[in-house]
PDB file of N, CA and C in Angstrom:
ATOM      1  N   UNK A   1     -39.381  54.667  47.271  1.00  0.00           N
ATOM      2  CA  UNK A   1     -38.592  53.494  46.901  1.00  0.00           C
ATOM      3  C   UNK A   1     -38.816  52.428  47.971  1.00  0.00           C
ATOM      4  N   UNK A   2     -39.285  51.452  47.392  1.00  0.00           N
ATOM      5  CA  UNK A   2     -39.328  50.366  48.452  1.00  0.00           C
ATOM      6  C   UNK A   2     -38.177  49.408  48.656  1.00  0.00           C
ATOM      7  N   UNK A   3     -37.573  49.460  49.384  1.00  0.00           N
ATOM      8  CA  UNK A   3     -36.279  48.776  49.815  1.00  0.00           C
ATOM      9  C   UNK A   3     -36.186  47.095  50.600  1.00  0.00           C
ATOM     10  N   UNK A   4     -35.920  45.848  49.709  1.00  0.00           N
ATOM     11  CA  UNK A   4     -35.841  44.779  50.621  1.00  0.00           C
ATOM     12  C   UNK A   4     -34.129  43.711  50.277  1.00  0.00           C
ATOM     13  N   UNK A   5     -34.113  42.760  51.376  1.00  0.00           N
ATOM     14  CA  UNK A   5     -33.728  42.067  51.033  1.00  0.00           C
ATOM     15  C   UNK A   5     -33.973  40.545  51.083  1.00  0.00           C
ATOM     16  N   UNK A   6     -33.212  39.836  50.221  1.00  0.00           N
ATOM     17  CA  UNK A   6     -33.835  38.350  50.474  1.00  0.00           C
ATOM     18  C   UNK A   6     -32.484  37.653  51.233  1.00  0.00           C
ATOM     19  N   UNK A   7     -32.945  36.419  51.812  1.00  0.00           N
ATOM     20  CA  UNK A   7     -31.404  35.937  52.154  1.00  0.00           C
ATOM     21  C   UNK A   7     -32.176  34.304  52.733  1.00  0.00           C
ATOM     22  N   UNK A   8     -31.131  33.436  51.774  1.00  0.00           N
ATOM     23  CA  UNK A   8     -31.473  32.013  51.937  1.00  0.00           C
ATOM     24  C   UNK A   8     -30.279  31.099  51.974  1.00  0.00           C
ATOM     25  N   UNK A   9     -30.441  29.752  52.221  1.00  0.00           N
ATOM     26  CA  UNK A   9     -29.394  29.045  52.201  1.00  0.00           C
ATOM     27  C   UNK A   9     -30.107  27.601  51.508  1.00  0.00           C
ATOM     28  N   UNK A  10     -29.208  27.180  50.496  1.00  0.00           N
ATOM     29  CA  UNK A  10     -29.660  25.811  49.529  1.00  0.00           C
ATOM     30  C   UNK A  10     -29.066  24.985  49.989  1.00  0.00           C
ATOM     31  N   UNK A  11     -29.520  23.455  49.641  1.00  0.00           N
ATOM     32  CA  UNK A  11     -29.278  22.160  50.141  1.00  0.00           C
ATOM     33  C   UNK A  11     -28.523  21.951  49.495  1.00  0.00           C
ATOM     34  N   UNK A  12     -26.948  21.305  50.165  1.00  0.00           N
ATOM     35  CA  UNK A  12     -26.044  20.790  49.498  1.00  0.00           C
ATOM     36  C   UNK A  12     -26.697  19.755  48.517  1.00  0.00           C
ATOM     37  N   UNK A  13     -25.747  19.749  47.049  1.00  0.00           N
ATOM     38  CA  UNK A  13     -25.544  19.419  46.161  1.00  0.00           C
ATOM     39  C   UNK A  13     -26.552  20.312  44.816  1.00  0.00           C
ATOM     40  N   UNK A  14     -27.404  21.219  45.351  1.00  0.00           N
ATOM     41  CA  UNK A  14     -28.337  22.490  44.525  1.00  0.00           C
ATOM     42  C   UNK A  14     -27.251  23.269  43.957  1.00  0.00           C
ATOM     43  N   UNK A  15     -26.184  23.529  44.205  1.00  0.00           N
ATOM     44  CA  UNK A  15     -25.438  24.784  43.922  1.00  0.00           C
ATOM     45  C   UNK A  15     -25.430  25.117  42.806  1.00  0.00           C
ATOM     46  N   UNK A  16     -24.757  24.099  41.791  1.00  0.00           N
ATOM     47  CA  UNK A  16     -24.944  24.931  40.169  1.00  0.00           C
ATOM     48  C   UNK A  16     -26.185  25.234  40.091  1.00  0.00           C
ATOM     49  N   UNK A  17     -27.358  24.107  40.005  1.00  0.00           N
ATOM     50  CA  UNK A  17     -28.611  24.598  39.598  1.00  0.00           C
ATOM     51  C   UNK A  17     -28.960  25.763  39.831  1.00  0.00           C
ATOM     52  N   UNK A  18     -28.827  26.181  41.441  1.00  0.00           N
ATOM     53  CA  UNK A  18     -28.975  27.208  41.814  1.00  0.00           C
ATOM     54  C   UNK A  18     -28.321  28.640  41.433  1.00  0.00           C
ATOM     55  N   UNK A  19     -27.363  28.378  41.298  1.00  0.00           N
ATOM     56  CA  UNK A  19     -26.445  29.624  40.515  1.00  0.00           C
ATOM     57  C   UNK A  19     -26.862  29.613  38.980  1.00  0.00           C
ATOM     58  N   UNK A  20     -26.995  28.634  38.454  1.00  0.00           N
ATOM     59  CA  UNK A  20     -27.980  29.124  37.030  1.00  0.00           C
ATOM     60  C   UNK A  20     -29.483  30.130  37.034  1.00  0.00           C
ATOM     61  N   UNK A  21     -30.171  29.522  37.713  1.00  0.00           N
ATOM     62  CA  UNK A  21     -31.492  29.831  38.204  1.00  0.00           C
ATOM     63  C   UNK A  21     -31.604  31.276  38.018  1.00  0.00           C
ATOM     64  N   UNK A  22     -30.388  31.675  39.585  1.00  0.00           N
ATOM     65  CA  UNK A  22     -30.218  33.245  39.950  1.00  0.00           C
ATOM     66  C   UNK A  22     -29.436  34.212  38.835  1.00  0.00           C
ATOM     67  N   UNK A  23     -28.901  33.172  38.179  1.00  0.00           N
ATOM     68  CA  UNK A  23     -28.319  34.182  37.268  1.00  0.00           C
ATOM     69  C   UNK A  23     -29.573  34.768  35.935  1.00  0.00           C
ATOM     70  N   UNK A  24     -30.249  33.261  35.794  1.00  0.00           N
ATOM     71  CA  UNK A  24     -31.120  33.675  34.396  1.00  0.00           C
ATOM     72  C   UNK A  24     -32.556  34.661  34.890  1.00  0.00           C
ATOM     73  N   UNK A  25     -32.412  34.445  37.011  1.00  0.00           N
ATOM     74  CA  UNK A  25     -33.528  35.317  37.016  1.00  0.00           C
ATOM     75  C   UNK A  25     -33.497  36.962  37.407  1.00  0.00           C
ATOM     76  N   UNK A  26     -31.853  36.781  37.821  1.00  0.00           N
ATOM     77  CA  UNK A  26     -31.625  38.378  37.397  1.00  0.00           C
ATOM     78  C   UNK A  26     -31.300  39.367  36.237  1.00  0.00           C
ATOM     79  N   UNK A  27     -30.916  38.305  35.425  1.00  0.00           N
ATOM     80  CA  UNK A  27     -30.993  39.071  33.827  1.00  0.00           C
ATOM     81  C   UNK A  27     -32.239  38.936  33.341  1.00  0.00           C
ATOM     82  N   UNK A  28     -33.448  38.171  33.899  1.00  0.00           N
ATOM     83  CA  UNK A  28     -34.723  38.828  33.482  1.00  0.00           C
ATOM     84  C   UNK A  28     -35.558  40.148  34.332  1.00  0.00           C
ATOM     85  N   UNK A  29     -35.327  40.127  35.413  1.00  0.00           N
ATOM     86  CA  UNK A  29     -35.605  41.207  35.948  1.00  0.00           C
ATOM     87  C   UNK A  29     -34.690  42.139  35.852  1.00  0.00           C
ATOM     88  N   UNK A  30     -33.837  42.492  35.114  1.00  0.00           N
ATOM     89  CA  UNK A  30     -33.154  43.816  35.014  1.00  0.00           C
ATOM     90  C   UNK A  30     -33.870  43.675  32.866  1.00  0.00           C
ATOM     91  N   UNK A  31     -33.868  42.838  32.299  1.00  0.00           N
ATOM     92  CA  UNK A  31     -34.605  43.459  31.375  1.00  0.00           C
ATOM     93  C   UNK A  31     -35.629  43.601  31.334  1.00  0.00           C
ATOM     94  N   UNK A  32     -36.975  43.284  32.217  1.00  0.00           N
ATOM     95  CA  UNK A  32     -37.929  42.883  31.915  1.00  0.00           C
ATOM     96  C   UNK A  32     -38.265  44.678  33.072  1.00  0.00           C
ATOM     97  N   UNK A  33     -37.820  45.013  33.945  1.00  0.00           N
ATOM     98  CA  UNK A  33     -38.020  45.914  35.145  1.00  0.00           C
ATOM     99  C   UNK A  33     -36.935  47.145  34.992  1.00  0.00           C
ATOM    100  N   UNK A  34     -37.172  47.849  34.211  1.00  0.00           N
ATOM    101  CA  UNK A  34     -36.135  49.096  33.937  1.00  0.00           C
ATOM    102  C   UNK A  34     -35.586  50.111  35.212  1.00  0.00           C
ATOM    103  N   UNK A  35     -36.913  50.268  36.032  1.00  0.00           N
ATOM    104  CA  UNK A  35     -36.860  51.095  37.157  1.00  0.00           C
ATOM    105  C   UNK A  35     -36.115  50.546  37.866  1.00  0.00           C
ATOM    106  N   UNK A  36     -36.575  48.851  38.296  1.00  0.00           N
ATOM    107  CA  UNK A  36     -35.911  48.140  39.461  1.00  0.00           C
ATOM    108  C   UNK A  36     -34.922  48.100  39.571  1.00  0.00           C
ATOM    109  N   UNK A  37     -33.976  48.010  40.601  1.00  0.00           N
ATOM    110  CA  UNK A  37     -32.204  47.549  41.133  1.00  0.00           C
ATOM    111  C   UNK A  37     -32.180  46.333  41.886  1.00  0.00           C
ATOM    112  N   UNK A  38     -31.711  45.557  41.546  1.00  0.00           N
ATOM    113  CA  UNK A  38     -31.930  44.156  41.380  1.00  0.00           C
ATOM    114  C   UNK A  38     -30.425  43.515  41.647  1.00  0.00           C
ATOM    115  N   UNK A  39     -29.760  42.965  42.873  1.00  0.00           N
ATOM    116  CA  UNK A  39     -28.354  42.182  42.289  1.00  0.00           C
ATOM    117  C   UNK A  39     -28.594  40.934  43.548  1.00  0.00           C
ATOM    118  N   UNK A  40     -27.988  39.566  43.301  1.00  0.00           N
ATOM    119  CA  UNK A  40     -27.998  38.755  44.006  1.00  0.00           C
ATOM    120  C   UNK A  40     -26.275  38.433  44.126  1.00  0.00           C
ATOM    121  N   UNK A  41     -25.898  38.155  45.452  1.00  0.00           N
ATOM    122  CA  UNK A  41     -24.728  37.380  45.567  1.00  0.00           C
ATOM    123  C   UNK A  41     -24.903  36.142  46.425  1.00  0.00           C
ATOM    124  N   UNK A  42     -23.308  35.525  46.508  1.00  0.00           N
ATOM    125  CA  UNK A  42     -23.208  34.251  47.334  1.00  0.00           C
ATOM    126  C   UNK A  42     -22.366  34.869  48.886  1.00  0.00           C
ATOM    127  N   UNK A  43     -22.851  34.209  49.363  1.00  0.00           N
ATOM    128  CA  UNK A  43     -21.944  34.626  50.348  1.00  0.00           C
ATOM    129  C   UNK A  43     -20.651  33.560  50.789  1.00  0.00           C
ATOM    130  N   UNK A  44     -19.354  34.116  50.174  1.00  0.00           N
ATOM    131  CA  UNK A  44     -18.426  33.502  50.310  1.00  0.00           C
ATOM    132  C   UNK A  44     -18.332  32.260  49.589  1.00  0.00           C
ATOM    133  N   UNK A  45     -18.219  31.046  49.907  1.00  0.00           N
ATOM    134  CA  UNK A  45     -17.639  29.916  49.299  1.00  0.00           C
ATOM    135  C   UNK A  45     -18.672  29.061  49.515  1.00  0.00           C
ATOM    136  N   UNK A  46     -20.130  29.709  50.691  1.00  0.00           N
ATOM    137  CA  UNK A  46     -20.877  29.048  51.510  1.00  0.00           C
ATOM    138  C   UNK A  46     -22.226  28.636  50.269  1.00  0.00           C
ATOM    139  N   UNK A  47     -22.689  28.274  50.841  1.00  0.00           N
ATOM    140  CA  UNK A  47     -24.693  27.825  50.476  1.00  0.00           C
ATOM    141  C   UNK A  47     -25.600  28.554  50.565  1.00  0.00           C
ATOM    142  N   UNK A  48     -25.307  29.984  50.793  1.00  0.00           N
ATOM    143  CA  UNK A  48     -26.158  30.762  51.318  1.00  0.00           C
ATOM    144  C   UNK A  48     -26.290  32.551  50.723  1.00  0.00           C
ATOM    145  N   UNK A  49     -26.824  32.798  50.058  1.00  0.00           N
ATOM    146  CA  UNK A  49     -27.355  33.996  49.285  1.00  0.00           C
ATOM    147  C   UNK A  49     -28.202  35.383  49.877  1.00  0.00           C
ATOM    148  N   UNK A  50     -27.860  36.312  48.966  1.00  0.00           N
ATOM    149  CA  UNK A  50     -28.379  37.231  49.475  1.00  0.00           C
ATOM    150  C   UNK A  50     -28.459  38.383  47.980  1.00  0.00           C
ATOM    151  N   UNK A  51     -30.256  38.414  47.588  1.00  0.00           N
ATOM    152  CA  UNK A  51     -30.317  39.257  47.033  1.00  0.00           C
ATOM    153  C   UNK A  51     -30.976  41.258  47.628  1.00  0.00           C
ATOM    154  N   UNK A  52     -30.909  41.774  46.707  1.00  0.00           N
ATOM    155  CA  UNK A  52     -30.717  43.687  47.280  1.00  0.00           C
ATOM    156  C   UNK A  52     -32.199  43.585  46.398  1.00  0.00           C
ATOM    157  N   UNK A  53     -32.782  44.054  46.296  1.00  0.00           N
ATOM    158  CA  UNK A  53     -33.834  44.555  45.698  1.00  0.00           C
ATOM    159  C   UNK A  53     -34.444  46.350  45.985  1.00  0.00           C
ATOM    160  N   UNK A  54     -34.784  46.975  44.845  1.00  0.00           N
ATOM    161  CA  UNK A  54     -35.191  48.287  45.198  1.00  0.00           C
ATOM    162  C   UNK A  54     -36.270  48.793  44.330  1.00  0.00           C
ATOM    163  N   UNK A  55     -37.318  48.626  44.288  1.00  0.00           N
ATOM    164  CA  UNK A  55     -38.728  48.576  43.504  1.00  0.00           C
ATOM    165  C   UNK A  55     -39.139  50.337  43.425  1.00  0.00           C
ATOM    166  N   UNK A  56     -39.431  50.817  42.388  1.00  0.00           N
ATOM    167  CA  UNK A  56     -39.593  52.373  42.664  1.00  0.00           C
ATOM    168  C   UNK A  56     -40.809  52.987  43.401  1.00  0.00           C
ATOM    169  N   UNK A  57     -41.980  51.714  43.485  1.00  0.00           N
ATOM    170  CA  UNK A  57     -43.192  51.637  44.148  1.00  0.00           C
ATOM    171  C   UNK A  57     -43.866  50.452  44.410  1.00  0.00           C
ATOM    172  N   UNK A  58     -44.891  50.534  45.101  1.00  0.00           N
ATOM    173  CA  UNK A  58     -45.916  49.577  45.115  1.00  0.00           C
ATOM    174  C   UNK A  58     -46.184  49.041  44.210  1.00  0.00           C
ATOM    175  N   UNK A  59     -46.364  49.576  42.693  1.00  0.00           N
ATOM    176  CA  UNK A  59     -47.414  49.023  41.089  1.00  0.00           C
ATOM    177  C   UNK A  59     -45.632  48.374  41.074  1.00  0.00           C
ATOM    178  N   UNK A  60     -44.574  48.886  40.888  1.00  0.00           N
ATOM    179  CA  UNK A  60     -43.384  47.714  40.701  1.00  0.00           C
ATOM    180  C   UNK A  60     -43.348  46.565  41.376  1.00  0.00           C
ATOM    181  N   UNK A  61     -42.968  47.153  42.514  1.00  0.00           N
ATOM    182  CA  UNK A  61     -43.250  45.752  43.377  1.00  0.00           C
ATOM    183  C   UNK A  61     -44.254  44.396  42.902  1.00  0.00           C
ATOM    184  N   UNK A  62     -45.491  44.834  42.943  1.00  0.00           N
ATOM    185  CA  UNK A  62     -46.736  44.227  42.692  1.00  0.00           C
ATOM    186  C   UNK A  62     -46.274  43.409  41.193  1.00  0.00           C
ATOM    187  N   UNK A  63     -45.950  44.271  39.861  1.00  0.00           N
ATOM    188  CA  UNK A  63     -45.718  43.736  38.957  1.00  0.00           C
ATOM    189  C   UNK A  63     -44.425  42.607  39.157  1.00  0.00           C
ATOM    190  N   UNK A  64     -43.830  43.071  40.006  1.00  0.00           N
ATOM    191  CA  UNK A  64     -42.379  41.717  39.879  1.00  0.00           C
ATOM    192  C   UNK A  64     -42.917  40.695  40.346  1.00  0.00           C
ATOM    193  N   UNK A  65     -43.527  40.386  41.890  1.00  0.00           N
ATOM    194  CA  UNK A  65     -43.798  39.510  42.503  1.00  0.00           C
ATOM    195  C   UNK A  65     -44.993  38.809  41.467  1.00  0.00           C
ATOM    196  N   UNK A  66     -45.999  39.166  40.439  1.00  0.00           N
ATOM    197  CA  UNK A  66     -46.758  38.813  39.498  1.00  0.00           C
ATOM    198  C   UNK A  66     -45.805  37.961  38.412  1.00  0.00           C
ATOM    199  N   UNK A  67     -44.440  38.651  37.623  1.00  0.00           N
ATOM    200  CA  UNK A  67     -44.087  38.384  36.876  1.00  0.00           C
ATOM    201  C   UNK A  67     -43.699  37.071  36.458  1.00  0.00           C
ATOM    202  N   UNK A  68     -43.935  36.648  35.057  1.00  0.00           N
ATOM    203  CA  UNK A  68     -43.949  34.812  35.105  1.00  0.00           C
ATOM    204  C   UNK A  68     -42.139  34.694  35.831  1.00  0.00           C
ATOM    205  N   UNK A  69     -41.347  35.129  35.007  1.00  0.00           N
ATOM    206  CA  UNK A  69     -39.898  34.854  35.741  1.00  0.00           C
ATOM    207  C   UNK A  69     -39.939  34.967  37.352  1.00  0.00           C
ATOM    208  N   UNK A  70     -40.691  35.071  38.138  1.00  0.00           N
ATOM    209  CA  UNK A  70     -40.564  35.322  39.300  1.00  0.00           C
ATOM    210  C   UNK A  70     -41.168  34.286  39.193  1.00  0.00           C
ATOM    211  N   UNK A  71     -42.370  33.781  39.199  1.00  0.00           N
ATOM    212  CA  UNK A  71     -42.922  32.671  39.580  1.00  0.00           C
ATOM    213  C   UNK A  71     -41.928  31.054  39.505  1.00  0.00           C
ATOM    214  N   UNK A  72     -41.716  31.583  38.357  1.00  0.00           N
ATOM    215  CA  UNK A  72     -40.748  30.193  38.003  1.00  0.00           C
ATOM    216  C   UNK A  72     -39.970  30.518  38.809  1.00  0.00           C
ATOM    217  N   UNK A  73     -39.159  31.446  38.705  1.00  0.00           N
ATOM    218  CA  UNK A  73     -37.730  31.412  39.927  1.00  0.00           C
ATOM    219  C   UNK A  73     -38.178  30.605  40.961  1.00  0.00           C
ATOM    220  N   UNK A  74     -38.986  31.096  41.845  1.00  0.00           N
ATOM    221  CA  UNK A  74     -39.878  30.882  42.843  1.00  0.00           C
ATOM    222  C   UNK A  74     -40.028  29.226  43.297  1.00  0.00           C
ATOM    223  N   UNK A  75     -41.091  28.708  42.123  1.00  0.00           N
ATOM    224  CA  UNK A  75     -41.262  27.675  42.233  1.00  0.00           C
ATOM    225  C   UNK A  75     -39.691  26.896  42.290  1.00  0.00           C
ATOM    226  N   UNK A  76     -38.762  27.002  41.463  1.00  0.00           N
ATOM    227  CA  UNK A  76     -37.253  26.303  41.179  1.00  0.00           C
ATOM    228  C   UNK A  76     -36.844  26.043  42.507  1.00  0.00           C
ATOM    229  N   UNK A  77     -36.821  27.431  43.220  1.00  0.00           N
ATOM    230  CA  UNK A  77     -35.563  28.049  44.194  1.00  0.00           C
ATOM    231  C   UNK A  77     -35.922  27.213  45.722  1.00  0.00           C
ATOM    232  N   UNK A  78     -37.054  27.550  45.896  1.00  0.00           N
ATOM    233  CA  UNK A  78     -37.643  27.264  47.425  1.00  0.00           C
ATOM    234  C   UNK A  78     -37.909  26.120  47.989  1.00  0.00           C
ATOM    235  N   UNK A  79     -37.650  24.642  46.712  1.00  0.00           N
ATOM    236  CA  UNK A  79     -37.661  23.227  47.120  1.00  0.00           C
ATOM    237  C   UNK A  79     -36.359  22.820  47.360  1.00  0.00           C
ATOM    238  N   UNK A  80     -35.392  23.795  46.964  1.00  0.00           N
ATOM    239  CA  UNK A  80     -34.234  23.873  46.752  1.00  0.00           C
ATOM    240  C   UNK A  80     -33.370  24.461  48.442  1.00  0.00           C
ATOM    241  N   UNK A  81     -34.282  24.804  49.127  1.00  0.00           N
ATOM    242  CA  UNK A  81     -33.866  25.840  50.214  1.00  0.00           C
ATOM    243  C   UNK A  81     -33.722  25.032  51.683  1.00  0.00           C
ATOM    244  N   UNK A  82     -32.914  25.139  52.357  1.00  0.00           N
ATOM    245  CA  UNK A  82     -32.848  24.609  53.717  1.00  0.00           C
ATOM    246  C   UNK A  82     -34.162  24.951  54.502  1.00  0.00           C
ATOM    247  N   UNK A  83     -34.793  26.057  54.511  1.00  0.00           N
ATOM    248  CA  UNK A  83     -35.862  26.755  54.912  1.00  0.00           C
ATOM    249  C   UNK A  83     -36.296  27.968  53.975  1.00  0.00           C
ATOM    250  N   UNK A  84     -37.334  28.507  54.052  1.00  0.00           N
ATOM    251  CA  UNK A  84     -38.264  29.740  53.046  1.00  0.00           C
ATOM    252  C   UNK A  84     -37.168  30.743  53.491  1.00  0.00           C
ATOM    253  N   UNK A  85     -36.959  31.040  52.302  1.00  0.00           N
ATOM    254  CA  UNK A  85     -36.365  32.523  51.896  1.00  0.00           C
ATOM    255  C   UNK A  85     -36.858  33.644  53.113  1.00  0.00           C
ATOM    256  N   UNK A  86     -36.271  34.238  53.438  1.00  0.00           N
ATOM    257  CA  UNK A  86     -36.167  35.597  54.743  1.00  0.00           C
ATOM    258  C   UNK A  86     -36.110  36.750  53.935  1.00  0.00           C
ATOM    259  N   UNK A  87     -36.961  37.773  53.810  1.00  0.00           N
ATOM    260  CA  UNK A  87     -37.410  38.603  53.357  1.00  0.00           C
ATOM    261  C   UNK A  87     -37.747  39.793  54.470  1.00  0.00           C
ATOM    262  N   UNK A  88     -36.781  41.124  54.362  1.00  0.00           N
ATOM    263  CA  UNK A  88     -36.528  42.234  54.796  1.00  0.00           C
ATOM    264  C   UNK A  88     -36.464  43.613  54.973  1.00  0.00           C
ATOM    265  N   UNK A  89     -37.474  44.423  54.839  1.00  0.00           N
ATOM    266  CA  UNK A  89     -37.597  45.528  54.549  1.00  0.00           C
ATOM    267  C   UNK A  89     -36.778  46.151  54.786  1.00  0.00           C
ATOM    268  N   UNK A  90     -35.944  46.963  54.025  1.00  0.00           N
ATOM    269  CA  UNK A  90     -34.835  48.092  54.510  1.00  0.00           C
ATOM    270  C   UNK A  90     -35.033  49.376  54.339  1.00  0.00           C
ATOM    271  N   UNK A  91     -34.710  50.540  55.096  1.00  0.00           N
ATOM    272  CA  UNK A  91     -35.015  51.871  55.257  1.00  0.00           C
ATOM    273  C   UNK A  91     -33.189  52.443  55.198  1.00  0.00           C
ATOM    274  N   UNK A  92     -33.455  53.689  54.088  1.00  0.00           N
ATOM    275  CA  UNK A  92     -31.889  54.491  53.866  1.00  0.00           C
ATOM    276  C   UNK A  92     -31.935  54.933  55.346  1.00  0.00           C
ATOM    277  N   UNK A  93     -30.413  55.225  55.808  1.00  0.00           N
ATOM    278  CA  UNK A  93     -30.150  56.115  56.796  1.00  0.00           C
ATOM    279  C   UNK A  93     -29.287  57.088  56.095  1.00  0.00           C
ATOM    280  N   UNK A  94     -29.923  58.468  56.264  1.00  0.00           N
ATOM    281  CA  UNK A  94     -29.153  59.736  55.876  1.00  0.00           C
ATOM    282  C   UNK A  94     -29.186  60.375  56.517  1.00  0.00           C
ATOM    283  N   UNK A  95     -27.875  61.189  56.503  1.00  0.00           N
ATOM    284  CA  UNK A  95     -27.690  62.412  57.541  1.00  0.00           C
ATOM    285  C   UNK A  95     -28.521  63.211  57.728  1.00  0.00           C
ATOM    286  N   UNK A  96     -28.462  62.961  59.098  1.00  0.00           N
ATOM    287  CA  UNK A  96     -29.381  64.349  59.632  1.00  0.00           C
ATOM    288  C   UNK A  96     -31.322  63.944  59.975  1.00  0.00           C
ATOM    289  N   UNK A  97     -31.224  62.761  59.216  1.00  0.00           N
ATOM    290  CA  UNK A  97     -32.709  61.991  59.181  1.00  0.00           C
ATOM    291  C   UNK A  97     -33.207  61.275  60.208  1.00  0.00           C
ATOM    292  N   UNK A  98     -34.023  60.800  60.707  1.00  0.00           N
ATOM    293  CA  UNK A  98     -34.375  59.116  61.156  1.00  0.00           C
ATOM    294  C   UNK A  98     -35.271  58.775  60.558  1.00  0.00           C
ATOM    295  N   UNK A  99     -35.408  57.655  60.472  1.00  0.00           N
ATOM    296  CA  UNK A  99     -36.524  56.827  60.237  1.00  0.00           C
ATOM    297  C   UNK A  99     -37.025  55.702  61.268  1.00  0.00           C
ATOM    298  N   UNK A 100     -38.406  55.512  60.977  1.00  0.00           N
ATOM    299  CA  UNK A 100     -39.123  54.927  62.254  1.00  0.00           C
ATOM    300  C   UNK A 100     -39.003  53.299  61.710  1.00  0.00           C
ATOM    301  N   UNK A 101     -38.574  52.507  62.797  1.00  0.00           N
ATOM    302  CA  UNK A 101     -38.374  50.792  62.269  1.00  0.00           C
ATOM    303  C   UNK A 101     -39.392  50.293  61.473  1.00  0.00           C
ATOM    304  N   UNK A 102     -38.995  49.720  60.874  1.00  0.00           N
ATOM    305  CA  UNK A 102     -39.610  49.083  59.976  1.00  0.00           C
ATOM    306  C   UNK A 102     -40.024  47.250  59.963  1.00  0.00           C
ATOM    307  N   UNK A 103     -41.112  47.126  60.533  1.00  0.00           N
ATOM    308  CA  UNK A 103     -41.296  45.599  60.810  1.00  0.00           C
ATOM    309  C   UNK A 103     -40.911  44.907  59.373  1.00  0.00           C
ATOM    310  N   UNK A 104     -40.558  43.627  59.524  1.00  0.00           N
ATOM    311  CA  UNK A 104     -40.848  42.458  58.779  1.00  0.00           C
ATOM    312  C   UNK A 104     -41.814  41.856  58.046  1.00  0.00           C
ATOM    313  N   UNK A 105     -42.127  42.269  56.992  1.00  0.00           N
ATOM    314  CA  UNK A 105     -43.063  41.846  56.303  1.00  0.00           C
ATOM    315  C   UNK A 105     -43.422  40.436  56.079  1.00  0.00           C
ATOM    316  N   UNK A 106     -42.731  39.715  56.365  1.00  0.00           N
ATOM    317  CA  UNK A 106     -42.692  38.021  56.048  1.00  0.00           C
ATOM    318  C   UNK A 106     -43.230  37.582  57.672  1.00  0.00           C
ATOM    319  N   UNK A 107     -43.147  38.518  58.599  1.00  0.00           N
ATOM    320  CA  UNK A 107     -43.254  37.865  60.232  1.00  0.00           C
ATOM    321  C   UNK A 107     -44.718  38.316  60.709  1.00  0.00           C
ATOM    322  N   UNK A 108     -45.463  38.047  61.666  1.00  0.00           N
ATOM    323  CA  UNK A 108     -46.221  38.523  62.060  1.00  0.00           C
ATOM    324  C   UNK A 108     -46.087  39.115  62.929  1.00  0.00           C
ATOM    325  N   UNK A 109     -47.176  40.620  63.231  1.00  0.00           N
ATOM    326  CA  UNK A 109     -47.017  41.612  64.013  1.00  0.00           C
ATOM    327  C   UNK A 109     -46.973  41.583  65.444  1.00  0.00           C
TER     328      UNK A 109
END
């Protein structure tokens, strides 16, 4: 399971647009991506978002970031953004486990 998150903040006066956007592009990726887990929120009252994403592999992954609804999201969202979307790899912690850190895929090494 590949585990990320996104987290951005929009330019005042974007907000509805923006809350339309995220809404019509998470009801396409939950129909369009059966495997995927997919939810976006706001944070608080603020400008600033944060979607969960959980892809069951690589060929998912690959297919979302391809998918036309992503593109469009994409193109909509990011002229819309104080700065580019922050993108986060996340690793489960379970008992009894570790896991080794996990760099930033959006940063360089």
């Amino acid at each position: 399971m590949i585990q990320r998150v996104a987290e951005y903040t929009v330019r005042q006066g974007e907000l509805d647009v923006v809350l339309d956007a995220v809404a019509r592009f998470v009801a396409a990726v939950r129909a369009a991506e059966p495997g995927t887990e997919y939810s976006a929120y706001r944070r608080g009252q603020t400008l600033s978002f944060v979607h969960f994403m959980a892809f069951p592999g690589t060929a998912a992954e690959e297919a979302h970031r391809k998918a036309p609804y992503t593109r469009e999201f994409v193109g909509a969202l990011y002229p819309m953004c104080v700065e580019e979307p922050r993108f986060t790899e996340l690793q489960a912690v379970t008992a009894g486990g570790t896991h080794p850190p996990t760099r930033d895929p959006t940063r360089p090494a």
